[in-house]
N, C-alpha and C. Protein backbone atom coordinates (compact mmCIF):
# COMPACT_ATOMS: atom_id res chain seq x y z
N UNK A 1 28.07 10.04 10.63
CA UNK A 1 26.73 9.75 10.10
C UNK A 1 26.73 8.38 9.43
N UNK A 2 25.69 7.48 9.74
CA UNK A 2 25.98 6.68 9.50
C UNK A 2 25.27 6.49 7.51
N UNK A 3 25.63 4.87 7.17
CA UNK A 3 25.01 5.44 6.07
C UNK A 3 23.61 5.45 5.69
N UNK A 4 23.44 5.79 4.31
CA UNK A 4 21.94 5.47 4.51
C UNK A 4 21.21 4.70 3.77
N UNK A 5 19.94 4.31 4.37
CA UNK A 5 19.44 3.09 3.81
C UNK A 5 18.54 2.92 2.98
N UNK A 6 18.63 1.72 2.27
CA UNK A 6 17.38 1.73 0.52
C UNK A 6 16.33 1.38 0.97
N UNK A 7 15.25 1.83 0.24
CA UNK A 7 13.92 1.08 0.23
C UNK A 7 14.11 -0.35 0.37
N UNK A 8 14.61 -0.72 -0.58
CA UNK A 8 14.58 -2.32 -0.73
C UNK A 8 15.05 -2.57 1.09
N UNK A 9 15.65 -2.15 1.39
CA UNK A 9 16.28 -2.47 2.77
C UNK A 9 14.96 -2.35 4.15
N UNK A 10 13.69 -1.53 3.74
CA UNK A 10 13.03 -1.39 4.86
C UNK A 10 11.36 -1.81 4.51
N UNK A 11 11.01 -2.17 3.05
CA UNK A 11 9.93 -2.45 2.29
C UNK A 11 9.65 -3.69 3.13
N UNK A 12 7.91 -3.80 2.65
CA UNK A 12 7.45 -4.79 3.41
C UNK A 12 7.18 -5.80 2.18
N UNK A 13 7.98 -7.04 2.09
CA UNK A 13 8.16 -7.96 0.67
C UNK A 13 7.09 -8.79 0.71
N UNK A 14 6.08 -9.01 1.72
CA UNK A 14 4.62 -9.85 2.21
C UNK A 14 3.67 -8.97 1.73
N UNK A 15 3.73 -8.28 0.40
CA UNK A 15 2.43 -7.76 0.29
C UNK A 15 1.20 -8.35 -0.97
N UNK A 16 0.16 -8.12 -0.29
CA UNK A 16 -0.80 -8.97 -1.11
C UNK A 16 -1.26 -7.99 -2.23
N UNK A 17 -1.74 -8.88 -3.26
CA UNK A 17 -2.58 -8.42 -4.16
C UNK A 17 -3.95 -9.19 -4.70
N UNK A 18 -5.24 -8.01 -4.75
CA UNK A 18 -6.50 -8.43 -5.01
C UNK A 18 -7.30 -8.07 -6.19
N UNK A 19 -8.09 -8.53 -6.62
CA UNK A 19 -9.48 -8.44 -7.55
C UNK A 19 -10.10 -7.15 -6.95
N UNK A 20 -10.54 -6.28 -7.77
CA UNK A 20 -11.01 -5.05 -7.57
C UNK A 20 -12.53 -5.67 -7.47
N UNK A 21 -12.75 -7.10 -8.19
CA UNK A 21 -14.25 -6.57 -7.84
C UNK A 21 -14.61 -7.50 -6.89
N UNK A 22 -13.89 -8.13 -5.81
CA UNK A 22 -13.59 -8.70 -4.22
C UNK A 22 -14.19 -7.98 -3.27
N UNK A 23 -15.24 -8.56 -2.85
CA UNK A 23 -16.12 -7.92 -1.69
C UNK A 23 -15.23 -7.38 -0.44
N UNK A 24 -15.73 -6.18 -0.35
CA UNK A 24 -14.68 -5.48 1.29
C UNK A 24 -14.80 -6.50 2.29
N UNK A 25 -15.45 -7.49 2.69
CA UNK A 25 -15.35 -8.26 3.62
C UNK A 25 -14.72 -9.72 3.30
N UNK A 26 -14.33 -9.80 2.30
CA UNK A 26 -13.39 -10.59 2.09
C UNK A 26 -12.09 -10.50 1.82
N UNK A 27 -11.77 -8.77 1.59
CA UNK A 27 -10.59 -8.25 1.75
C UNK A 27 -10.17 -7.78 3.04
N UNK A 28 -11.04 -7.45 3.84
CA UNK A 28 -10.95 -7.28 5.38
C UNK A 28 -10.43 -8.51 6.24
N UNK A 29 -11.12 -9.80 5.79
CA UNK A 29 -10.86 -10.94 6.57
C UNK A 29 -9.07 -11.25 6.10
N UNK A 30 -8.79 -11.02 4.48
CA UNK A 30 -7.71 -11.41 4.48
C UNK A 30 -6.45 -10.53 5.17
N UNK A 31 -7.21 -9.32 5.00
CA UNK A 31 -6.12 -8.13 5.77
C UNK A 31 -6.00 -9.00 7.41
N UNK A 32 -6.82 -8.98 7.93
CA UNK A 32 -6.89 -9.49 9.40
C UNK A 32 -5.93 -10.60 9.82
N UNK A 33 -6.13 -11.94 8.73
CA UNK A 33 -5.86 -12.98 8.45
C UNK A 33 -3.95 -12.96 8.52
N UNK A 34 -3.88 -11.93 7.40
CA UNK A 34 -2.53 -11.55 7.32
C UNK A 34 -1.88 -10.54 8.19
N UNK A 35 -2.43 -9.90 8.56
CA UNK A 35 -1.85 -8.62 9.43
C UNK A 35 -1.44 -7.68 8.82
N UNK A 36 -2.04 -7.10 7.81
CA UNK A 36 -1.74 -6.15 6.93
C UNK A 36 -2.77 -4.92 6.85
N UNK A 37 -2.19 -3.79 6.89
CA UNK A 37 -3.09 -2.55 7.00
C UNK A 37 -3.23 -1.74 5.62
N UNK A 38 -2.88 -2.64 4.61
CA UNK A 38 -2.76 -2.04 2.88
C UNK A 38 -2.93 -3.02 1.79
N UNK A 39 -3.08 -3.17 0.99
CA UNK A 39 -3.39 -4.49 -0.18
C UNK A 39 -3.55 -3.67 -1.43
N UNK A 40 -2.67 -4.47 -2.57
CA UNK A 40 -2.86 -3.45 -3.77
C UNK A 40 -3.79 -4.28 -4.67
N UNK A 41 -4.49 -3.47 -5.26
CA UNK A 41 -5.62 -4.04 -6.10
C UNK A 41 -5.16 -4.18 -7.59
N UNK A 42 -5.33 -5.73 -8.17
CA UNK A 42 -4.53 -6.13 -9.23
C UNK A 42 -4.77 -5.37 -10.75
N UNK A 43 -4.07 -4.21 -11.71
CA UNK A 43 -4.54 -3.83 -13.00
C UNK A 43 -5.76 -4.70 -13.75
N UNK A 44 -6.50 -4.19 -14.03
CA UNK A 44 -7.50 -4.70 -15.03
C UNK A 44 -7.41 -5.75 -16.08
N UNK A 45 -6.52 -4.92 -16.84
CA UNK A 45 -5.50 -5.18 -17.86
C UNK A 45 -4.06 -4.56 -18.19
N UNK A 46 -4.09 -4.89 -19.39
CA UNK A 46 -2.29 -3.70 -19.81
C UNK A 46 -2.17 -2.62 -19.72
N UNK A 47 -3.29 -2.15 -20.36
CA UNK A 47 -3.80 -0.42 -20.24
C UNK A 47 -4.53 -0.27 -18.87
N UNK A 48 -4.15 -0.67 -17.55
CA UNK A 48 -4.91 0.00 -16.37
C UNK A 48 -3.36 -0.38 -15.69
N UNK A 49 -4.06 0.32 -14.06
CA UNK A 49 -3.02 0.82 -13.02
C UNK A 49 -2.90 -0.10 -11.97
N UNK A 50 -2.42 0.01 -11.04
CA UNK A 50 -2.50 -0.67 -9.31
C UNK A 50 -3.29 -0.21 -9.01
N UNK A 51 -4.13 0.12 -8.14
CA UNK A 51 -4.66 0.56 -6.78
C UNK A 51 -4.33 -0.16 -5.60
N UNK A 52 -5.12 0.68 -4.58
CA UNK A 52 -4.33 0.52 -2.82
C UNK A 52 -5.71 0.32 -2.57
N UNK A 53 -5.67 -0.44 -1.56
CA UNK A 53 -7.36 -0.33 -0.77
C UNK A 53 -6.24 -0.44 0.92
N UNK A 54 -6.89 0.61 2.01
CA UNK A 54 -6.77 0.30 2.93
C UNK A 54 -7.07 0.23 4.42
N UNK A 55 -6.90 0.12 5.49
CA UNK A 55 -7.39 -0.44 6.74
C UNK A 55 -8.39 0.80 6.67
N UNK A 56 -7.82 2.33 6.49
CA UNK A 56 -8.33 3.63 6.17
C UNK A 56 -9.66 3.72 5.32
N UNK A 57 -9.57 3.14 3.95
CA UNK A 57 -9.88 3.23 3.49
C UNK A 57 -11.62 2.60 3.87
N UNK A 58 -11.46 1.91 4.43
CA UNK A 58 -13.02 0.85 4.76
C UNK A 58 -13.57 1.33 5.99
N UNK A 59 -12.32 1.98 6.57
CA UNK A 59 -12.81 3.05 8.16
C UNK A 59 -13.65 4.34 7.26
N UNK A 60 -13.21 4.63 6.52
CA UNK A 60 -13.80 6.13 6.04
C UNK A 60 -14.82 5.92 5.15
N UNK A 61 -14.42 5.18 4.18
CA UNK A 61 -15.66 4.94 2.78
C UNK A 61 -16.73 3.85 2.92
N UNK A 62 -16.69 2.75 4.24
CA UNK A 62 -17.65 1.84 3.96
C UNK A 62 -18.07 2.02 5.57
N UNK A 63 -17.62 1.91 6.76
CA UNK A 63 -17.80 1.56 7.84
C UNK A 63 -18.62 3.09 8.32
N UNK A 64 -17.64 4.47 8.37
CA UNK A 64 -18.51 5.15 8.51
C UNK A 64 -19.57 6.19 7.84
N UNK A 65 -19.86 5.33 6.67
CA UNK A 65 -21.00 5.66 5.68
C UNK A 65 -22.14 4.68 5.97
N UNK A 66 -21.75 3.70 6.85
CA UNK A 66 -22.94 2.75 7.28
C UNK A 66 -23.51 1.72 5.80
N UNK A 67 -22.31 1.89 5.14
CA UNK A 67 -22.47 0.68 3.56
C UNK A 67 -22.13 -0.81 4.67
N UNK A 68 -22.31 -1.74 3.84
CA UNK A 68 -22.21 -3.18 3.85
C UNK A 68 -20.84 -4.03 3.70
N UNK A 69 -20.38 -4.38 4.28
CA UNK A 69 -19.11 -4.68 4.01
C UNK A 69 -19.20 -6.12 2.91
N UNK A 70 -19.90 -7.09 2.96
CA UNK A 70 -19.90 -7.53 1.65
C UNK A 70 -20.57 -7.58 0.58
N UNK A 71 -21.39 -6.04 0.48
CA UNK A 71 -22.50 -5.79 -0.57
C UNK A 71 -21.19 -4.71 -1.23
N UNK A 72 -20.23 -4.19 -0.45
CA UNK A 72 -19.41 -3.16 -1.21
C UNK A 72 -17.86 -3.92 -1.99
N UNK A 73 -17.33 -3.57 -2.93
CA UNK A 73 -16.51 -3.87 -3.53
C UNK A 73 -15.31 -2.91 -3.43
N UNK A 74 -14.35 -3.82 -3.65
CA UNK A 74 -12.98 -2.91 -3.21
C UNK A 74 -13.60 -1.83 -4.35
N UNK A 75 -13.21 -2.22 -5.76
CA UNK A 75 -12.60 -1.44 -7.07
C UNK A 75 -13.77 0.11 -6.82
N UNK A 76 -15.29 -0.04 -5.52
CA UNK A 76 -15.77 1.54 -5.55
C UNK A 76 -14.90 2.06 -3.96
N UNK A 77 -13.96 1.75 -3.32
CA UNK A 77 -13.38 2.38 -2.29
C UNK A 77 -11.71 2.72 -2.66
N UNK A 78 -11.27 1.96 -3.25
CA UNK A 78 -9.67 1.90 -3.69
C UNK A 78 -9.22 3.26 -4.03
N UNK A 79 -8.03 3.40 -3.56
CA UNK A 79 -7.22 4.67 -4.04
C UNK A 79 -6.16 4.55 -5.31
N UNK A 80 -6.60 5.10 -6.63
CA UNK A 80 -5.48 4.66 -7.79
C UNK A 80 -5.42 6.22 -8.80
N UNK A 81 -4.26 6.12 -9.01
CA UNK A 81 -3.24 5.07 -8.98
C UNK A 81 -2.68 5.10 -7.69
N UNK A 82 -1.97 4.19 -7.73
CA UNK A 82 -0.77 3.98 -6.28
C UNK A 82 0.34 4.80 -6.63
N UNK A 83 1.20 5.50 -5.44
CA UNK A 83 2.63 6.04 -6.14
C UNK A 83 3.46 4.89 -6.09
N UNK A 84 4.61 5.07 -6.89
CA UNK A 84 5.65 3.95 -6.59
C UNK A 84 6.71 4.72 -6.48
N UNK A 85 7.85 3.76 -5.84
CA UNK A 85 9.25 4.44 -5.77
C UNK A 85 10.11 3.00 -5.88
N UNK A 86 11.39 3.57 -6.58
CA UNK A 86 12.23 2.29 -6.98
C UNK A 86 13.12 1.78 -5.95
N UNK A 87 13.27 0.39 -5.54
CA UNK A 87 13.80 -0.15 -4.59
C UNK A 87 15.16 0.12 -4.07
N UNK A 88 15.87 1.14 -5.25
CA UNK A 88 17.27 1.84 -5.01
C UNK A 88 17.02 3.09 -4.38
N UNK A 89 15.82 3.41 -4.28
CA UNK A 89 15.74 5.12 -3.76
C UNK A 89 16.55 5.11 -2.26
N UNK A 90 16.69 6.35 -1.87
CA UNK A 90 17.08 6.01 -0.52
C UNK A 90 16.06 6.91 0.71
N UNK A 91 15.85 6.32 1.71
CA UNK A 91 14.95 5.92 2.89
C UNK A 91 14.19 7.65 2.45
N UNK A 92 15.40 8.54 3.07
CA UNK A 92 14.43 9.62 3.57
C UNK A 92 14.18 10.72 2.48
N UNK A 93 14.43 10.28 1.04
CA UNK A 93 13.86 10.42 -0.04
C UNK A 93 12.18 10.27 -0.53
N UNK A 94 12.28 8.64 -0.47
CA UNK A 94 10.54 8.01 -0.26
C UNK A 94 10.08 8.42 0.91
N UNK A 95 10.69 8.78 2.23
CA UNK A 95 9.49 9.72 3.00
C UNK A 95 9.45 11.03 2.86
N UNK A 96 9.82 11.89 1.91
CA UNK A 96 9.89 12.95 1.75
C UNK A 96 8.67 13.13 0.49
N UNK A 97 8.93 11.65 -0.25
CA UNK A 97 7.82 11.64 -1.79
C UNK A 97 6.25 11.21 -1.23
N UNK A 98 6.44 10.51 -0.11
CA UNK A 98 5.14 10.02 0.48
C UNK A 98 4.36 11.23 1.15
N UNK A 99 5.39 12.15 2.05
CA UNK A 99 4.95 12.95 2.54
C UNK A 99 3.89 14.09 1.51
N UNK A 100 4.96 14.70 0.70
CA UNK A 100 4.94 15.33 -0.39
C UNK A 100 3.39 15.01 -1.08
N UNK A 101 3.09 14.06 -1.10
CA UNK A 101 1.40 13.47 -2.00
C UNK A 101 0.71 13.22 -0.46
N UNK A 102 1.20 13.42 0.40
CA UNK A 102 0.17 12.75 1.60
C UNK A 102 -0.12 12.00 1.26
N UNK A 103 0.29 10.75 1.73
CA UNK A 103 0.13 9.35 1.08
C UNK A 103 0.93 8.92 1.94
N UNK A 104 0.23 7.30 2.87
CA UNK A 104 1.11 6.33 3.56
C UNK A 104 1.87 5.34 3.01
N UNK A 105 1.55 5.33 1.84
CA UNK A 105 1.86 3.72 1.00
C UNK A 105 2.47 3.94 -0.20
N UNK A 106 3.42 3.15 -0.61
CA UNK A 106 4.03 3.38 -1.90
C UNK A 106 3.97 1.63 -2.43
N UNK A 107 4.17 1.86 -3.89
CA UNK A 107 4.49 0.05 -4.40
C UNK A 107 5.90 0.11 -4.10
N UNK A 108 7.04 -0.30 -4.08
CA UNK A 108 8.09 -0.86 -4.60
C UNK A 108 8.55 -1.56 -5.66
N UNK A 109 9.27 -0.85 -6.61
CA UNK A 109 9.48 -1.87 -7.91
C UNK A 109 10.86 -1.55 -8.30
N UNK A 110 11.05 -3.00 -8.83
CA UNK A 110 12.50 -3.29 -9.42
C UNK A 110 12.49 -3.96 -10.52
N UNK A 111 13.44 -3.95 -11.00
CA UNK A 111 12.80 -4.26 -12.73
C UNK A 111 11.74 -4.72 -13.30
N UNK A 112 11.00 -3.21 -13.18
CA UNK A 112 9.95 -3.14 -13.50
C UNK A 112 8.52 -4.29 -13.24
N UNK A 113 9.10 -4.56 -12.11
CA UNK A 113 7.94 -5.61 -11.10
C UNK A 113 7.69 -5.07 -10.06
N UNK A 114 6.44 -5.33 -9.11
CA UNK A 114 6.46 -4.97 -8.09
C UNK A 114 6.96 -5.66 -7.21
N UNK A 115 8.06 -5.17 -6.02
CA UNK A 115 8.65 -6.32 -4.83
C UNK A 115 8.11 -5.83 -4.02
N UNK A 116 7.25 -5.22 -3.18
CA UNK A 116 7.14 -4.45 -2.05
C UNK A 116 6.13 -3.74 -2.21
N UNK A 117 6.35 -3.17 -0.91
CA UNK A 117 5.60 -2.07 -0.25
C UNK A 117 6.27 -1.30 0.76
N UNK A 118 6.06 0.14 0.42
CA UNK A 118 6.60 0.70 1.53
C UNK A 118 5.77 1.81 2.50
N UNK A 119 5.87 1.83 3.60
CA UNK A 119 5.01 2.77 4.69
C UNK A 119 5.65 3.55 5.52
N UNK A 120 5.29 5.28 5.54
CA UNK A 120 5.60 5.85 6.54
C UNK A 120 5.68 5.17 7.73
N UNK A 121 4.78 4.26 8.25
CA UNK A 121 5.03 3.92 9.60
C UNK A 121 6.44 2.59 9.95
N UNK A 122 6.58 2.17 8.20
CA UNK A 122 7.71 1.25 8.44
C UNK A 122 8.63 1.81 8.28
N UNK A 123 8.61 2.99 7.55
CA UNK A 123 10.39 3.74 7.59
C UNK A 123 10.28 3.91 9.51
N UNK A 124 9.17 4.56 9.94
CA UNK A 124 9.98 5.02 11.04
C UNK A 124 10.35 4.13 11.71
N UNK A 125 9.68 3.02 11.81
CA UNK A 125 9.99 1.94 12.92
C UNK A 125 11.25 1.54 12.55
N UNK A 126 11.53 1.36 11.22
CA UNK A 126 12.95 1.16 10.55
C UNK A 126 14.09 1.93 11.00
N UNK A 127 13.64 3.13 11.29
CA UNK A 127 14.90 4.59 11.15
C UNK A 127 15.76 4.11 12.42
N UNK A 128 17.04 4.64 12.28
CA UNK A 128 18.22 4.35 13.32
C UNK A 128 17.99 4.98 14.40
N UNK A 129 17.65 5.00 15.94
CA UNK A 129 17.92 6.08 16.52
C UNK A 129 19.18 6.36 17.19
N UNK A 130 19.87 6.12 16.63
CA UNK A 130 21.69 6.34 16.67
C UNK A 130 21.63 7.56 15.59
């Protein structure tokens, strides 16, 4: 068996962060722009959280509700808090914690910063098939 591998080892380290009160169509263009299907939405302040806004999220809450994509704002579609998992965890741990909340997306953090992002769909593409 071979061994096994860390978050930090399969996280996606290109992830953006936005203004909650950033019109969905200017978070859409940058998702596009970048090639990203997730974006975490920046704390308020000290006393607030992350949030996630994603590709999902504007398919379900703005697109097929027939809202406006730049009359709507992330901070009324966003999912928060975000879960996180620490960049030492190992692989099929965080898909077991993602699974566990039904949830695609996790932050990644290492001393106590965020480095990452991690996704069910990048563990699997990640996973060994050896």
């Amino acid at each position: 068996m071979s061994e096994t591998r860390l978050v930090s080892q399969v996280m996606m380290p290109n992830f953006k962060t936005i203004d909650g009160v950033t019109r969905v169509a200017d978070a859409l263009k940058l998702m596009k722009d970048e090639h990203l299907n997730a974006m975490l939405i920046e704390p308020r302040d000290v006393s607030d959280v992350f949030g996630i806004l994603t590709l999902k999220d504007i398919a379900r809450k703005v697109i097929s509700q027939r809202r406006k994509l730049h009359e709507t704002h992330v901070y009324e579609i966003m999912s928060k808090p975000v879960l996180s998992v620490p960049a030492s965890m190992p692989v099929p741990y965080a898909a077991r914690l993602l699974t566990n909340f039904n949830v695609s997306y996790a932050m990644v953090i290492e001393n106590n910063q965020v480095v990452g992002m991690i996704s069910l769909n990048g563990i699997v593409t990640n996973w060994d098939i050896d």
